[in-house]
PDB file of N, CA and C in Angstrom:
ATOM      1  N   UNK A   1       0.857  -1.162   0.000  1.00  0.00           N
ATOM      2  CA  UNK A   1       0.000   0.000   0.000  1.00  0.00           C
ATOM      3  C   UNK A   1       0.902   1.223   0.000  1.00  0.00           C
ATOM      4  N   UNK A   2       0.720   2.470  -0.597  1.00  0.00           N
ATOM      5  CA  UNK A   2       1.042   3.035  -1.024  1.00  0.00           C
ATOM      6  C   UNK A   2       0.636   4.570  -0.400  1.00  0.00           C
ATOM      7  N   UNK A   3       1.461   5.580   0.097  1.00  0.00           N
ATOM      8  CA  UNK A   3       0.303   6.763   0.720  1.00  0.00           C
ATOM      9  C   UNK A   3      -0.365   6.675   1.542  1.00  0.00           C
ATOM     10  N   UNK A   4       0.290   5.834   2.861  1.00  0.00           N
ATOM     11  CA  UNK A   4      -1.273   5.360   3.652  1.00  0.00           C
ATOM     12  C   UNK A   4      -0.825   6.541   4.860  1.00  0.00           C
ATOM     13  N   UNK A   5      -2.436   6.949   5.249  1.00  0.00           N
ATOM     14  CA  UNK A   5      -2.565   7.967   5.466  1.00  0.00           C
ATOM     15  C   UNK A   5      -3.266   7.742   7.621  1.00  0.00           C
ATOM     16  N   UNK A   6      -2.747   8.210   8.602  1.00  0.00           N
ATOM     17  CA  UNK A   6      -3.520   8.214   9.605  1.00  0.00           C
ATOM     18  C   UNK A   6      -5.124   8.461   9.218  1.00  0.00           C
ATOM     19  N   UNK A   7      -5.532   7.733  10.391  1.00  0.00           N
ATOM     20  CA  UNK A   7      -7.357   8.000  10.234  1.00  0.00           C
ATOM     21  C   UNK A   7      -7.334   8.301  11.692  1.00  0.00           C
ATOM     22  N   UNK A   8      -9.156   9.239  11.878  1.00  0.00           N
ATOM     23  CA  UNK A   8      -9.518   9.555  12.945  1.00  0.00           C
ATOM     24  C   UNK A   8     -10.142   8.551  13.459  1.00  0.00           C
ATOM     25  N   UNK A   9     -11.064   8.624  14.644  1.00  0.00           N
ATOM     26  CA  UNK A   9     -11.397   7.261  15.284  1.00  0.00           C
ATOM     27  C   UNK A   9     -12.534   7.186  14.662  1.00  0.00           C
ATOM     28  N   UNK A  10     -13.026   8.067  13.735  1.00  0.00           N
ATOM     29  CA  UNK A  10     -14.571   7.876  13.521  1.00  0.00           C
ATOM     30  C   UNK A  10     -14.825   6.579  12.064  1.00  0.00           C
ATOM     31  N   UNK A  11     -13.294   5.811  11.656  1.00  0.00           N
ATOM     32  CA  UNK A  11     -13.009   5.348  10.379  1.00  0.00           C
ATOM     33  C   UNK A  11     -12.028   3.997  11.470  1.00  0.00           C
ATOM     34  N   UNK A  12     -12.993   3.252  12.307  1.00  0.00           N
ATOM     35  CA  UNK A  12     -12.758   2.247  12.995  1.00  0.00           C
ATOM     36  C   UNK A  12     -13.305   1.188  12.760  1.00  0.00           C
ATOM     37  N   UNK A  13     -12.450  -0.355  12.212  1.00  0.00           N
ATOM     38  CA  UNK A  13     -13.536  -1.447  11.867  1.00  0.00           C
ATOM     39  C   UNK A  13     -13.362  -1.954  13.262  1.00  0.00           C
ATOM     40  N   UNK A  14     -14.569  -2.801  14.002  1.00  0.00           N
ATOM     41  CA  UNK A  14     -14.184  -3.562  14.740  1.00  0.00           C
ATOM     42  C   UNK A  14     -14.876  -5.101  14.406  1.00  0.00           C
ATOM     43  N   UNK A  15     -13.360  -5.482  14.900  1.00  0.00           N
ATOM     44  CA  UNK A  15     -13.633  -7.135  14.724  1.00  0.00           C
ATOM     45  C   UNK A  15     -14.393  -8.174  15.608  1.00  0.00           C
ATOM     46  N   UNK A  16     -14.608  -8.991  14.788  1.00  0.00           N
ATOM     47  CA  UNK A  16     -15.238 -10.122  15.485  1.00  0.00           C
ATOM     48  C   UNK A  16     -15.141 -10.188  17.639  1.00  0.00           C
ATOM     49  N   UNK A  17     -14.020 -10.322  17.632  1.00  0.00           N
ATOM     50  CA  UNK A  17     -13.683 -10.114  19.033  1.00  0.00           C
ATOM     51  C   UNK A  17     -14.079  -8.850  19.863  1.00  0.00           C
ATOM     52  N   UNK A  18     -14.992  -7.841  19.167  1.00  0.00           N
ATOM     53  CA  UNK A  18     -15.292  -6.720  19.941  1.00  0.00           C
ATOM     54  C   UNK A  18     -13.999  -5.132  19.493  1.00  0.00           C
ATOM     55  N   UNK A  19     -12.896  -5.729  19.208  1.00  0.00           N
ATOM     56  CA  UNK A  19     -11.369  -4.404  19.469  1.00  0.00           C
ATOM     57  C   UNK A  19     -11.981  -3.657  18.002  1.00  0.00           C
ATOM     58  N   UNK A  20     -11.826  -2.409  18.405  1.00  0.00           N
ATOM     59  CA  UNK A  20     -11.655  -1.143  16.884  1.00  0.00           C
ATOM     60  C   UNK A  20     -10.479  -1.025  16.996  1.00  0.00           C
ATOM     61  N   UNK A  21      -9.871  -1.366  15.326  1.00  0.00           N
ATOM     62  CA  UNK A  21      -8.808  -1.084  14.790  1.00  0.00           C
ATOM     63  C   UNK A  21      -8.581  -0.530  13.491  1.00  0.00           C
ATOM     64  N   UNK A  22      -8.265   0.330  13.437  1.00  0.00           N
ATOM     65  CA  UNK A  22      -7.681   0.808  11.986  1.00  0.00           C
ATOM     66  C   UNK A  22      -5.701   1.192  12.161  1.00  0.00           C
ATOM     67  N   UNK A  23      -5.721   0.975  10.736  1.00  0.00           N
ATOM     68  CA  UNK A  23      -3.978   1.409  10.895  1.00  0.00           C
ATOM     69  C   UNK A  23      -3.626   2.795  10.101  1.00  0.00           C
ATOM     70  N   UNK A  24      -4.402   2.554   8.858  1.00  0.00           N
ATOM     71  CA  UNK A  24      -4.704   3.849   7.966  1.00  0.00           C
ATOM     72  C   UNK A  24      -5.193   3.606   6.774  1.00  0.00           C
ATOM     73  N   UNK A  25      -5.479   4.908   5.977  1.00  0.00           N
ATOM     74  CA  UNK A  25      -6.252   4.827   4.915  1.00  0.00           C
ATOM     75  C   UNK A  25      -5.161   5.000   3.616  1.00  0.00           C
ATOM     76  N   UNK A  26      -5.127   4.191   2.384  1.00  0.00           N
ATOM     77  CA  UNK A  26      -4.179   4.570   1.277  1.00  0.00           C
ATOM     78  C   UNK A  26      -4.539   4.151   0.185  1.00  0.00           C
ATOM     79  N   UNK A  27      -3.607   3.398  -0.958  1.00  0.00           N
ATOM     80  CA  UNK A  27      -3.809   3.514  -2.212  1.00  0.00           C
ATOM     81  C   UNK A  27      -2.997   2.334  -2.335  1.00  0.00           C
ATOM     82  N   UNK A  28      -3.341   1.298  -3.049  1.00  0.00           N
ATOM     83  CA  UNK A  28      -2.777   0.092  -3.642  1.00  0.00           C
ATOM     84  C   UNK A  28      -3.335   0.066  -4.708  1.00  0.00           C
ATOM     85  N   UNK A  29      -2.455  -0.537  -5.769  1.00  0.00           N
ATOM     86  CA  UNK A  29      -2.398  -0.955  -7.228  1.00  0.00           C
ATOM     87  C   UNK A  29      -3.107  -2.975  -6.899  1.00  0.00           C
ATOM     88  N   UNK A  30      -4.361  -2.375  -7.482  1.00  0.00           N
ATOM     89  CA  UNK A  30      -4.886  -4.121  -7.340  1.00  0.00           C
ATOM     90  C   UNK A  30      -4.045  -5.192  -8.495  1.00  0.00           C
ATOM     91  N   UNK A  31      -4.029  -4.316  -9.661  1.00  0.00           N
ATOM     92  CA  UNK A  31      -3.217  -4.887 -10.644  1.00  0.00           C
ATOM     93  C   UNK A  31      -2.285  -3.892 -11.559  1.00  0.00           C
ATOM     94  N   UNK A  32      -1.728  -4.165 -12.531  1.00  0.00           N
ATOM     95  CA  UNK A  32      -1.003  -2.734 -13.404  1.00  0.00           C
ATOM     96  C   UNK A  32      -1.633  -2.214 -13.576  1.00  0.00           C
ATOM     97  N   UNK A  33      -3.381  -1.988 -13.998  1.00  0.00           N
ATOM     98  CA  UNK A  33      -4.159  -1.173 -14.286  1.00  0.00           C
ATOM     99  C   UNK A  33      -4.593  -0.294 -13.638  1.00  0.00           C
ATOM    100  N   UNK A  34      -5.096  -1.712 -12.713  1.00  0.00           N
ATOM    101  CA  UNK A  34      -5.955  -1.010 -11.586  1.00  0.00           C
ATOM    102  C   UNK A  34      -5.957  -0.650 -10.575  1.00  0.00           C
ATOM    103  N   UNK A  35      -6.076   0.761  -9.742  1.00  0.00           N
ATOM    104  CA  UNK A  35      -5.204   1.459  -8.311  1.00  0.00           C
ATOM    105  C   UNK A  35      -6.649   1.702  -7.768  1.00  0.00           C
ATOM    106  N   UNK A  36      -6.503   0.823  -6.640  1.00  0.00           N
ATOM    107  CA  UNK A  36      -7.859   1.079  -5.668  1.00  0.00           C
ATOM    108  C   UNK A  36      -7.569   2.569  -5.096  1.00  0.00           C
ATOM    109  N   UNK A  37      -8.200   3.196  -4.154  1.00  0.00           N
ATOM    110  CA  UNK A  37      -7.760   4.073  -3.625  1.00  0.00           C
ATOM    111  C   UNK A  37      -9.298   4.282  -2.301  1.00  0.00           C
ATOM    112  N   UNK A  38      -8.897   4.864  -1.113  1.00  0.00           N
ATOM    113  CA  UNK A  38      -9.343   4.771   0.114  1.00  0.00           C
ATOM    114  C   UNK A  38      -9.309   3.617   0.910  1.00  0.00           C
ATOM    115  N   UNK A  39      -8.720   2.371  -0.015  1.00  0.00           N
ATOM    116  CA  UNK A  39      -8.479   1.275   1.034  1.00  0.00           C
ATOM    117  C   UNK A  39      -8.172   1.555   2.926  1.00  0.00           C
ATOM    118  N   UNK A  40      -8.803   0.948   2.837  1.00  0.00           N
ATOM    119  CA  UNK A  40      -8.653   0.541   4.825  1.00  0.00           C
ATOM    120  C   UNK A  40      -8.619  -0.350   5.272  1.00  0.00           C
ATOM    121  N   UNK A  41      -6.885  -0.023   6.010  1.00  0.00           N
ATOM    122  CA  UNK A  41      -5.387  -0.701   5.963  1.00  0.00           C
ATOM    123  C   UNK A  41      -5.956  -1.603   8.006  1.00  0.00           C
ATOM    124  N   UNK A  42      -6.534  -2.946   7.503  1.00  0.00           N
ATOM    125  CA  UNK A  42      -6.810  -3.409   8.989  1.00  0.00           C
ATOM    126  C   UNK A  42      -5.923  -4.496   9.232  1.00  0.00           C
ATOM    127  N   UNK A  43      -4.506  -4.321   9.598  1.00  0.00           N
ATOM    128  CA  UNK A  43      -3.341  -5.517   9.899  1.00  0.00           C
ATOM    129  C   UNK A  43      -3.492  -6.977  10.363  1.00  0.00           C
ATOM    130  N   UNK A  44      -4.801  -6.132  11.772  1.00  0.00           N
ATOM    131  CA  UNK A  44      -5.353  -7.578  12.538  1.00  0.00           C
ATOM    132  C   UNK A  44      -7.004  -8.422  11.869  1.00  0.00           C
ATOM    133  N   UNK A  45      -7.071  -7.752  10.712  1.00  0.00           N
ATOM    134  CA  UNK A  45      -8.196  -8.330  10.254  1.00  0.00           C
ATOM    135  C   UNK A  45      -7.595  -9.383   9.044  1.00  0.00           C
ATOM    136  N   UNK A  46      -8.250 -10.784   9.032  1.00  0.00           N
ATOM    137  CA  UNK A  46      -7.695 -12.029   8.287  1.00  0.00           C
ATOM    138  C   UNK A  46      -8.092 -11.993   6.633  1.00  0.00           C
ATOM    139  N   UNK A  47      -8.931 -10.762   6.447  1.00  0.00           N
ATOM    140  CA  UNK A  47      -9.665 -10.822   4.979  1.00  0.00           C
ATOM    141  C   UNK A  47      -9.331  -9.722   4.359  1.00  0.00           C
ATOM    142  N   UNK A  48      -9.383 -10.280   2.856  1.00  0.00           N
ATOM    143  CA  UNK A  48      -9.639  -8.584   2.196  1.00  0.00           C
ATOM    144  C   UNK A  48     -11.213  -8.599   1.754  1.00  0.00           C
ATOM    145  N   UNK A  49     -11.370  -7.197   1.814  1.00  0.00           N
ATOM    146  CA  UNK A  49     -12.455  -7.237   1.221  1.00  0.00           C
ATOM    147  C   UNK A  49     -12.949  -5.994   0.188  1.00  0.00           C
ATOM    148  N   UNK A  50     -13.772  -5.785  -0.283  1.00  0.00           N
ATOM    149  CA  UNK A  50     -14.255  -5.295  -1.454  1.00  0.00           C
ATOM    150  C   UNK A  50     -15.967  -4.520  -1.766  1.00  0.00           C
ATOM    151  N   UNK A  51     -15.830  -3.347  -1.824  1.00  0.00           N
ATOM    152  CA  UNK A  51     -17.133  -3.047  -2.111  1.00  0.00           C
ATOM    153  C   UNK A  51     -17.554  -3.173  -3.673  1.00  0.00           C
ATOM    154  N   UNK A  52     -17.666  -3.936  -3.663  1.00  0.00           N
ATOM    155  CA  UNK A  52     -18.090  -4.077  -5.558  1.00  0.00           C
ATOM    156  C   UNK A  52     -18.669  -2.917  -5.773  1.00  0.00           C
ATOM    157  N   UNK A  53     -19.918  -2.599  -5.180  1.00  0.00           N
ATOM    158  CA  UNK A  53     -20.600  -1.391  -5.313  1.00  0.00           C
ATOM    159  C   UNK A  53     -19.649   0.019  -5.885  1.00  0.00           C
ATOM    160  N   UNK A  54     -18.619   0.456  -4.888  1.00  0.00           N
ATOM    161  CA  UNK A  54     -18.314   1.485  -5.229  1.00  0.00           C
ATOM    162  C   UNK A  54     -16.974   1.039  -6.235  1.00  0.00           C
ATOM    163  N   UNK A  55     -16.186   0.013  -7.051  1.00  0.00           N
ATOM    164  CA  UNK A  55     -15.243  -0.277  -7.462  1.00  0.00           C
ATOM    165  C   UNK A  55     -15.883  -0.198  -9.185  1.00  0.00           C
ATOM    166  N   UNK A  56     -17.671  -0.778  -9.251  1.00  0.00           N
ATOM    167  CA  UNK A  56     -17.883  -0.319 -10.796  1.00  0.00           C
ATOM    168  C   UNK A  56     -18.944   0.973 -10.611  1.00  0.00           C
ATOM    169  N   UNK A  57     -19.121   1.193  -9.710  1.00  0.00           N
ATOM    170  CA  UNK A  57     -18.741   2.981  -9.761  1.00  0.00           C
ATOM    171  C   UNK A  57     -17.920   3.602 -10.321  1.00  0.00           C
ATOM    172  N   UNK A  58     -16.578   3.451  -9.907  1.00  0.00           N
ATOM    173  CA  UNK A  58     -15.403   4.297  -9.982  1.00  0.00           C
ATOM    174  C   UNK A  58     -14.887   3.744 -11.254  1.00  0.00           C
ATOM    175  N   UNK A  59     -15.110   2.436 -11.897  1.00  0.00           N
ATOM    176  CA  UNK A  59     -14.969   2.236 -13.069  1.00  0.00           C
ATOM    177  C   UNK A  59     -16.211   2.454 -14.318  1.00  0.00           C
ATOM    178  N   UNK A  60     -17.358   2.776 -13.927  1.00  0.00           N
ATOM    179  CA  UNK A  60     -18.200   3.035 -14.816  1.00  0.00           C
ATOM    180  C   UNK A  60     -18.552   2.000 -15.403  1.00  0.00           C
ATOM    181  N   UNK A  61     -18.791   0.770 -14.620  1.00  0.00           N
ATOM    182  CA  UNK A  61     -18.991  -0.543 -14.890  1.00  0.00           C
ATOM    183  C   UNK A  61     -20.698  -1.052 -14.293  1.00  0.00           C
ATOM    184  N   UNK A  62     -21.245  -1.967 -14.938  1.00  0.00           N
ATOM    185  CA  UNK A  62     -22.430  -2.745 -14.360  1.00  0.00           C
ATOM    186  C   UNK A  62     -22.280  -4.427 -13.885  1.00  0.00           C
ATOM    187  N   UNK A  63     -22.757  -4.857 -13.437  1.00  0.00           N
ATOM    188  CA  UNK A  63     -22.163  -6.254 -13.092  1.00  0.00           C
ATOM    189  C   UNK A  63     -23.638  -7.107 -13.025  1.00  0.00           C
ATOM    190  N   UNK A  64     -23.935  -8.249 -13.550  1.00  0.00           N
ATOM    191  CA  UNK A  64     -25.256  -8.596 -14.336  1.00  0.00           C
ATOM    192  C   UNK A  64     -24.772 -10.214 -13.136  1.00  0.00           C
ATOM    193  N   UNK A  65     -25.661 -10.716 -12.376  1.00  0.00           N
ATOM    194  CA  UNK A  65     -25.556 -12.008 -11.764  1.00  0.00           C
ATOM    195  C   UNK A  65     -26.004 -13.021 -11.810  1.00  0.00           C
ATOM    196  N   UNK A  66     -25.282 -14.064 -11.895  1.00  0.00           N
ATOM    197  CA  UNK A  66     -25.887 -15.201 -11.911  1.00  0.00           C
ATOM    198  C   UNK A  66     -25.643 -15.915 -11.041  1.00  0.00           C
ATOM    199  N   UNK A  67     -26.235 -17.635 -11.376  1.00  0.00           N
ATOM    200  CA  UNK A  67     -26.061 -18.554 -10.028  1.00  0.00           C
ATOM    201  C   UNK A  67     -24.601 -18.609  -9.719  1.00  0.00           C
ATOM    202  N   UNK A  68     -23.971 -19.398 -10.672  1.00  0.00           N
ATOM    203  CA  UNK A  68     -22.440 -19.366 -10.747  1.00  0.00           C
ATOM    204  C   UNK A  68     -21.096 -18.777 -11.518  1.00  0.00           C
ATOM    205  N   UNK A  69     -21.948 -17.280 -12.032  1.00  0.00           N
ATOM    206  CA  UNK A  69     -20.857 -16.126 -12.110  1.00  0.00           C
ATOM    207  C   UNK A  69     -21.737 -14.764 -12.458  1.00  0.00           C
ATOM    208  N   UNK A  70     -20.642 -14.013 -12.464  1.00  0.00           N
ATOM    209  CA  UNK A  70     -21.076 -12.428 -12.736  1.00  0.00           C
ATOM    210  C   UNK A  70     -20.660 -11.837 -14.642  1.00  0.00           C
ATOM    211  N   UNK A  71     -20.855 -10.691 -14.658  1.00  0.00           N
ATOM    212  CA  UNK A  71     -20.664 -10.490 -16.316  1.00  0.00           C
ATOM    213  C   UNK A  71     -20.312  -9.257 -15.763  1.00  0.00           C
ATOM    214  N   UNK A  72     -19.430  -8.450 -16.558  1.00  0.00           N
ATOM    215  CA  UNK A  72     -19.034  -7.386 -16.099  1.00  0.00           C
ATOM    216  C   UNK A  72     -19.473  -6.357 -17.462  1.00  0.00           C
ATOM    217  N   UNK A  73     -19.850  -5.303 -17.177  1.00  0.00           N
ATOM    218  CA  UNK A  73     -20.488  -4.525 -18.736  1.00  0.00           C
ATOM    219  C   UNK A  73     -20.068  -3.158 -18.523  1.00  0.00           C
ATOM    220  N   UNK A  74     -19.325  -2.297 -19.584  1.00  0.00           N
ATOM    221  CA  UNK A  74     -19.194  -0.869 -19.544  1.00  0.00           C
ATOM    222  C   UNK A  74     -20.418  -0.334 -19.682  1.00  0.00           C
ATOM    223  N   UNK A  75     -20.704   0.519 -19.081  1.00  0.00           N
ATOM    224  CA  UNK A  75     -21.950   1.649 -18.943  1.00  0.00           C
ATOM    225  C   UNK A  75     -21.520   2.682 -20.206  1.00  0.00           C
ATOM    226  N   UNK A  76     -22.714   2.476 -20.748  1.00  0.00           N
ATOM    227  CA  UNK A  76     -22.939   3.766 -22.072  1.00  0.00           C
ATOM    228  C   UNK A  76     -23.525   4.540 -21.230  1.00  0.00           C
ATOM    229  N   UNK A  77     -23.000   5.898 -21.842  1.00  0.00           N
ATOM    230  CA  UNK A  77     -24.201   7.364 -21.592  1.00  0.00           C
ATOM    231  C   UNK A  77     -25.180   7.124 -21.585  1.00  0.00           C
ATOM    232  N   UNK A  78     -25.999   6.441 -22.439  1.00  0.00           N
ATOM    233  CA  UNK A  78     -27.465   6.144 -22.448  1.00  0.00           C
ATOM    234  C   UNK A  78     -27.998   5.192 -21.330  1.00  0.00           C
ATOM    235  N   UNK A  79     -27.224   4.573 -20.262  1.00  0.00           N
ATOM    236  CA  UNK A  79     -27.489   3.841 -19.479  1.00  0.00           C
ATOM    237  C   UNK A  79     -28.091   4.031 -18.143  1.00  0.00           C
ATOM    238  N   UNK A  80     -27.391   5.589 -18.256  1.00  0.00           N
ATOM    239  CA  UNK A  80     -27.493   6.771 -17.004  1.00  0.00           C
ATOM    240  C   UNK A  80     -29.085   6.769 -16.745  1.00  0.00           C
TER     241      UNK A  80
END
């Protein structure tokens, strides 16, 4: 991670066990393309995780579901 930035207490996950922890907020490259950015950096948490929601947001993407996969679709202007 890249730029990671202190957070205030109001940007606290707490885990399973009850503890709020954050370490900070930054910017990782998910792949060569693609650079997440506001990630929140939780050391003692065992998962990553992902808001799909705001990731084809920020890519201008739709995501169509099925039983056993997703379809990923660029959004036309006309889609708005």
């Amino acid at each position: 991670m890249s730029a990671l930035l202190s957070v205030s207490s109001l940007l606290l996950v707490t885990l399973a066990d009850g503890s709020s922890y954050t370490k900070g907020v930054g910017t990782t490259n998910a792949t060569h393309s693609l650079s997440l950015s506001s990630v929140v950096y939780v050391p003692k948490f065992p998962f990553n995780l992902l808001s799909v929601s705001r990731l084809i947001k920020s890519l201008n993407y739709s995501l169509a579901f099925f039983p056993d996969y997703c379809v990923p679709k660029v959004c036309d202007a006309e889609d708005d």
